[in-house]
Protein backbone atom coordinates (compact mmCIF):
# COMPACT_ATOMS: atom_id res chain seq x y z
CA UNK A 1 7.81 91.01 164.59
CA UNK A 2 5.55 91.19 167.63
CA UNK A 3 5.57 87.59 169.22
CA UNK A 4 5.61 89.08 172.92
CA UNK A 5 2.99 87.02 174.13
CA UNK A 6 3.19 83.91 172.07
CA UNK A 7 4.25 82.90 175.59
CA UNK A 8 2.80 82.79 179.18
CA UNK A 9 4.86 86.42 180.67
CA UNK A 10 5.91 85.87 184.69
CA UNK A 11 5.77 89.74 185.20
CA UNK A 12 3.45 92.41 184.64
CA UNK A 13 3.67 93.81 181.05
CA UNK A 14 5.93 97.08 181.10
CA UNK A 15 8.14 99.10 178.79
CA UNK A 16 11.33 96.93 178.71
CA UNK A 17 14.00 96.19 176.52
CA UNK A 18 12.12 93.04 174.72
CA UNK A 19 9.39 94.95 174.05
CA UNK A 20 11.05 97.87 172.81
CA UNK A 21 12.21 95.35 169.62
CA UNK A 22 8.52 94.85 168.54
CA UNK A 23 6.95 97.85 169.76
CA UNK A 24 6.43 99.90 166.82
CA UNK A 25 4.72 96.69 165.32
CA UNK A 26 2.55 95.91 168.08
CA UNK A 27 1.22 99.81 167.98
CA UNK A 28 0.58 99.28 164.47
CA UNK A 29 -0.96 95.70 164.73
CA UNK A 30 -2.77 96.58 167.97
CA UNK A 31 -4.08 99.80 167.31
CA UNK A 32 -6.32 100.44 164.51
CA UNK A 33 -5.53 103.25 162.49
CA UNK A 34 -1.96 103.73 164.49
CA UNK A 35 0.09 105.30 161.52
CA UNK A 36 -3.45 107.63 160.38
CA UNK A 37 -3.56 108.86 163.85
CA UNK A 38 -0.14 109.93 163.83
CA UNK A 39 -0.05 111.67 160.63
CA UNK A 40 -3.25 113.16 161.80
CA UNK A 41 -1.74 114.11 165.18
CA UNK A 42 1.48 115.71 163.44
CA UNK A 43 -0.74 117.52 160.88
CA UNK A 44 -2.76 119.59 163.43
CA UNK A 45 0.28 120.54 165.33
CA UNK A 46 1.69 121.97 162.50
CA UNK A 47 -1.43 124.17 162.29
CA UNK A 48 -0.82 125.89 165.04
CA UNK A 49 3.16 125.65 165.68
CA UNK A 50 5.39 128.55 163.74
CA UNK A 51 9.52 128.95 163.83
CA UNK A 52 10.86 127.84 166.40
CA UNK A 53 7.67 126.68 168.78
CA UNK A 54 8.72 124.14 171.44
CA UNK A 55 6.32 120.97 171.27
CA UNK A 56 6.83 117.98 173.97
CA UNK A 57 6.07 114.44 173.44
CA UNK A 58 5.01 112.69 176.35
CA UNK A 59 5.37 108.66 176.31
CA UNK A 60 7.69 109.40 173.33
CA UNK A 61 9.01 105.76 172.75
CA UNK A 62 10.45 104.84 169.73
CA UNK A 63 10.22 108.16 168.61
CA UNK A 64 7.58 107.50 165.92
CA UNK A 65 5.42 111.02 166.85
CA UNK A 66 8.87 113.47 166.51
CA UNK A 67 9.76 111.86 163.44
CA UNK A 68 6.35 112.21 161.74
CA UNK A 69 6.61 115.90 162.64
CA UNK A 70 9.69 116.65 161.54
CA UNK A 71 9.09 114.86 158.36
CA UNK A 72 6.39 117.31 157.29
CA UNK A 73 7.56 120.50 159.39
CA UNK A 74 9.34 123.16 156.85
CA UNK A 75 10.48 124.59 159.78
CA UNK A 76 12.49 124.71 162.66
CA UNK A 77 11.25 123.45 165.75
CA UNK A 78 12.32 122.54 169.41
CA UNK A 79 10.78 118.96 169.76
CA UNK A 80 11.56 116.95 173.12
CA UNK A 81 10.58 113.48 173.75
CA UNK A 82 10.19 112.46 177.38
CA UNK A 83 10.01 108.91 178.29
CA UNK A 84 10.48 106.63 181.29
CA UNK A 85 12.04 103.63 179.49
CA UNK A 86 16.23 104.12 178.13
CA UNK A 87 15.44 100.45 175.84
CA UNK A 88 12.86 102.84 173.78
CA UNK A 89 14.96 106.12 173.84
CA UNK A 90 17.73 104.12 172.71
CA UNK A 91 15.85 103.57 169.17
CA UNK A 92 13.96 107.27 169.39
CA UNK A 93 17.70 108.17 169.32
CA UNK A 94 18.91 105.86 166.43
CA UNK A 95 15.87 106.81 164.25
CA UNK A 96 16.46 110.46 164.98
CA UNK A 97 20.28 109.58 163.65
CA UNK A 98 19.29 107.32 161.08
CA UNK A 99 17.11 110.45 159.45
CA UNK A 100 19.49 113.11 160.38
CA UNK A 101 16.64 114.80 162.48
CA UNK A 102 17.26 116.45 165.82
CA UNK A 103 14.99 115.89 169.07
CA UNK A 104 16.04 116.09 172.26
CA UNK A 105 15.17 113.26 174.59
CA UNK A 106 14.97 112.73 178.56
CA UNK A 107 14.46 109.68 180.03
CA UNK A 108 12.68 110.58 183.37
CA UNK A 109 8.84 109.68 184.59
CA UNK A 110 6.46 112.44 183.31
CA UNK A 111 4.37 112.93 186.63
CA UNK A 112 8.57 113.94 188.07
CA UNK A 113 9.99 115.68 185.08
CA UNK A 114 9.67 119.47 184.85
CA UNK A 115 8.01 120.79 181.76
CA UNK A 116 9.13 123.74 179.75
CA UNK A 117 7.04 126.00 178.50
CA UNK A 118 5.30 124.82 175.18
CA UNK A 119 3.41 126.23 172.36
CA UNK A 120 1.98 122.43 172.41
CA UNK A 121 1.89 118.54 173.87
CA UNK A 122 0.89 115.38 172.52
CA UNK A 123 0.68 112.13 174.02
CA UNK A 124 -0.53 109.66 172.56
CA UNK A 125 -1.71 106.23 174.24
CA UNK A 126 0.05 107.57 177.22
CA UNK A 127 -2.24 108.69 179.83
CA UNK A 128 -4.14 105.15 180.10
CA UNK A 129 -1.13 104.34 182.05
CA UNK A 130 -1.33 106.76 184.29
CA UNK A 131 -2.88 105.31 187.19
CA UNK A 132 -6.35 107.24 187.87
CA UNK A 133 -5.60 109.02 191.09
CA UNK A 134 -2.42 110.95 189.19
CA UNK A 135 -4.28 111.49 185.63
CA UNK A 136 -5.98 114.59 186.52
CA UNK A 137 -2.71 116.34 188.26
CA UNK A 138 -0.59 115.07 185.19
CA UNK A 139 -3.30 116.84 182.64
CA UNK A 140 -3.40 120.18 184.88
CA UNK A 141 0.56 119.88 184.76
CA UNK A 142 0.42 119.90 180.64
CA UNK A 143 -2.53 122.83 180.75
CA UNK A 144 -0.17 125.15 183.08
CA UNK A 145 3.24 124.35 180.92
CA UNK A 146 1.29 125.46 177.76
CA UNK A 147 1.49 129.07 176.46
CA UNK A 148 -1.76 131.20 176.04
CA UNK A 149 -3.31 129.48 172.69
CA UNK A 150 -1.12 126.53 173.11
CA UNK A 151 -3.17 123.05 172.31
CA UNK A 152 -2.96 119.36 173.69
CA UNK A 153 -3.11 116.61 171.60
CA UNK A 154 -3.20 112.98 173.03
CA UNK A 155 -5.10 109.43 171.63
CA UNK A 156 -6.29 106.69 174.01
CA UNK A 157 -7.92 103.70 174.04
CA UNK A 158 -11.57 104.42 175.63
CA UNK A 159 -14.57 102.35 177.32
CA UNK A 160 -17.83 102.97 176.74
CA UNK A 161 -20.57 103.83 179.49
CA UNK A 162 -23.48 101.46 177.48
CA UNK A 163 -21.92 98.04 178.58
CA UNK A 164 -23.85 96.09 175.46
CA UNK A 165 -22.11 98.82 173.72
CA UNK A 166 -18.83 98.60 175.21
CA UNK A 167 -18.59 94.64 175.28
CA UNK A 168 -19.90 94.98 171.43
CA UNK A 169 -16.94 97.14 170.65
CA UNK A 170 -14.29 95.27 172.54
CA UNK A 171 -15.46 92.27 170.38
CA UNK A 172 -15.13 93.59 167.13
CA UNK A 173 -11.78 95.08 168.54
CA UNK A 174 -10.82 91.88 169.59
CA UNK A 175 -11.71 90.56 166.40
CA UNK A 176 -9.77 93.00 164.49
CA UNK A 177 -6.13 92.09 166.22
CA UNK A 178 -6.93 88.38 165.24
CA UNK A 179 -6.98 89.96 161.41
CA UNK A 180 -3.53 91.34 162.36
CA UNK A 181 -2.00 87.91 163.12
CA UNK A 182 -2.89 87.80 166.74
CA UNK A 183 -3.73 84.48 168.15
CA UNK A 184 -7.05 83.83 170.95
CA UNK A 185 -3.68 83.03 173.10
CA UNK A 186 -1.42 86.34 172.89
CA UNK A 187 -4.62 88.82 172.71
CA UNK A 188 -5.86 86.58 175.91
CA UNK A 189 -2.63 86.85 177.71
CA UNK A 190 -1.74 90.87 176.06
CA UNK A 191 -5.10 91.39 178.10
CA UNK A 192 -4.04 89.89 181.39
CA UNK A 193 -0.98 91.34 181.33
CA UNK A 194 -2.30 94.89 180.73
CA UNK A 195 -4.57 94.41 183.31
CA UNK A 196 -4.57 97.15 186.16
CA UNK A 197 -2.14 98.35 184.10
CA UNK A 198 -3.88 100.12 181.25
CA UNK A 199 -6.97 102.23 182.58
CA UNK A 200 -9.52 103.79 180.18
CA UNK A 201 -11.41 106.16 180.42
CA UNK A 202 -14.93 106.97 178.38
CA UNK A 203 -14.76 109.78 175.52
CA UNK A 204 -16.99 111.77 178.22
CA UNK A 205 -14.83 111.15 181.16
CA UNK A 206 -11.64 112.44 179.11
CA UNK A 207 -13.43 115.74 177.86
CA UNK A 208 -14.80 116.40 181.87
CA UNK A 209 -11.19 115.82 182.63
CA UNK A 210 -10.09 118.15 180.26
CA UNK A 211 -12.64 120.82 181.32
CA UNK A 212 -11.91 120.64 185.02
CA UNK A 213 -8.20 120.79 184.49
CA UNK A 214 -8.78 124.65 182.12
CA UNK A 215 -9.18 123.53 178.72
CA UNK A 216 -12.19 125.10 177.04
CA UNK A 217 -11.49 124.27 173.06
CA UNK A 218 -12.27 120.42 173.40
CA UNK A 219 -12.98 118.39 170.81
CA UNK A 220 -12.78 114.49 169.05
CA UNK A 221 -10.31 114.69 166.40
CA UNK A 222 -10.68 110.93 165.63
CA UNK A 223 -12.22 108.10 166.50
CA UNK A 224 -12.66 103.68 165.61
CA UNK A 225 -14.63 102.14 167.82
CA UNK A 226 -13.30 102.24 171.05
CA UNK A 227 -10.02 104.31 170.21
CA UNK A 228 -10.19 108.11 170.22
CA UNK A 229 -7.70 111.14 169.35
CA UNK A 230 -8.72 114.31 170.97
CA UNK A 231 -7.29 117.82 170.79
CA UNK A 232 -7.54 120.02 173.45
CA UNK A 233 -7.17 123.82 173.24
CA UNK A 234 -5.82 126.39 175.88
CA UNK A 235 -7.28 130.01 175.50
């Protein structure tokens, strides 16, 4: 169980080994809707992946994305998980065993890694790590490894541009994780941590990023209060 921040951290929060443990029960504690999303995610893919399509997932981690697709996929597919941290591959890879499914994975940075050519690309809760300044090159990077038709899928957490709004939201957010278990103390600590860390941007400024990087197909496939899951078409 997720107890990462039951005490004081004395680094800045990243992707390592003790956080690998909990991880797939701090997404679904700390994201509402975490297991909908990816069903959601996996079940518009399928719509427009066939025999044999090749599908990345970027920010991979445990591996909970490939195995929700292979799940429901009758057929074959070429699924690779990329991902920057070995402590999460390292379960991604004993899941994948586990369920006698086959991914492959690479553990490299995604802004470095080159991208084959894919009939689609998720990433989910991914880019809001990516520091501003690389977020638009990354995105043009996914639109130019796509195939003609080929579609983008990714969910982040997102701010709104009304601050009443937006401090409303984080509030009932906020809120929400205390349902899940979450003391004032770890969700005031989970926030410091994350700070400069995880950047969000508003549902517009992801679609105008989207836009200016090709896409033309854009639209909100989901969305809870200040989480979103878009999908992202390329013609």
């Amino acid at each position: 169980m997720d107890k990462i921040f039951t005490q004081s951290l004395q680094k800045q929060f990243e992707f390592d080994e003790k956080v690998a443990g909990v991880f797939d029960d701090m997404l679904s504690r700390s994201i509402p809707y975490y297991k909908e999303v990816l069903s959601l995610s996996a079940d518009f893919a399928l719509r427009f992946l066939k025999e044999d399509s090749t599908l990345l997932d970027l920010g991979t981690s445990t591996g909970a994305m490939l195995l929700e697709i292979l799940a429901k996929a009758d057929f074959k597919l070429n699924l690779i998980g990329i991902d920057n941290s070995s402590s999460m591959l390292k379960l991604a890879k004993n899941k994948l065993e586990a369920y006698r499914m086959e991914a492959k994975l690479i553990c490299g940075d995604i802004l470095k890694e080159d991208f084959p050519r894919c009939d689609g690309i998720i990433a989910n809760y991914t880019l809001q790590f990516i520091r501003p300044l690389h977020r638009e090159k990354l995105v043009q990077k996914i639109y130019h490894s796509l195939k003609p038709e080929g579609f983008f899928i990714f969910s982040e957490k997102i701010i709104c541009e009304d601050k009443r709004l937006d401090f409303a939201m984080i509030d009932y957010y906020l809120q929400n994780k205390k349902k899940q278990g979450y003391s004032e103390f770890e969700i005031t600590k989970k926030r410091e941590a994350l700070e400069n860390v995880l950047v969000p941007y508003s549902e517009r400024e992801n679609k105008k990023m989207l836009r200016d990087c090709g896409f033309k197909g854009i639209e909100t496939l989901f969305r809870w209060v200040n989480f979103a899951t878009f999908i992202a078409m390329k013609e």
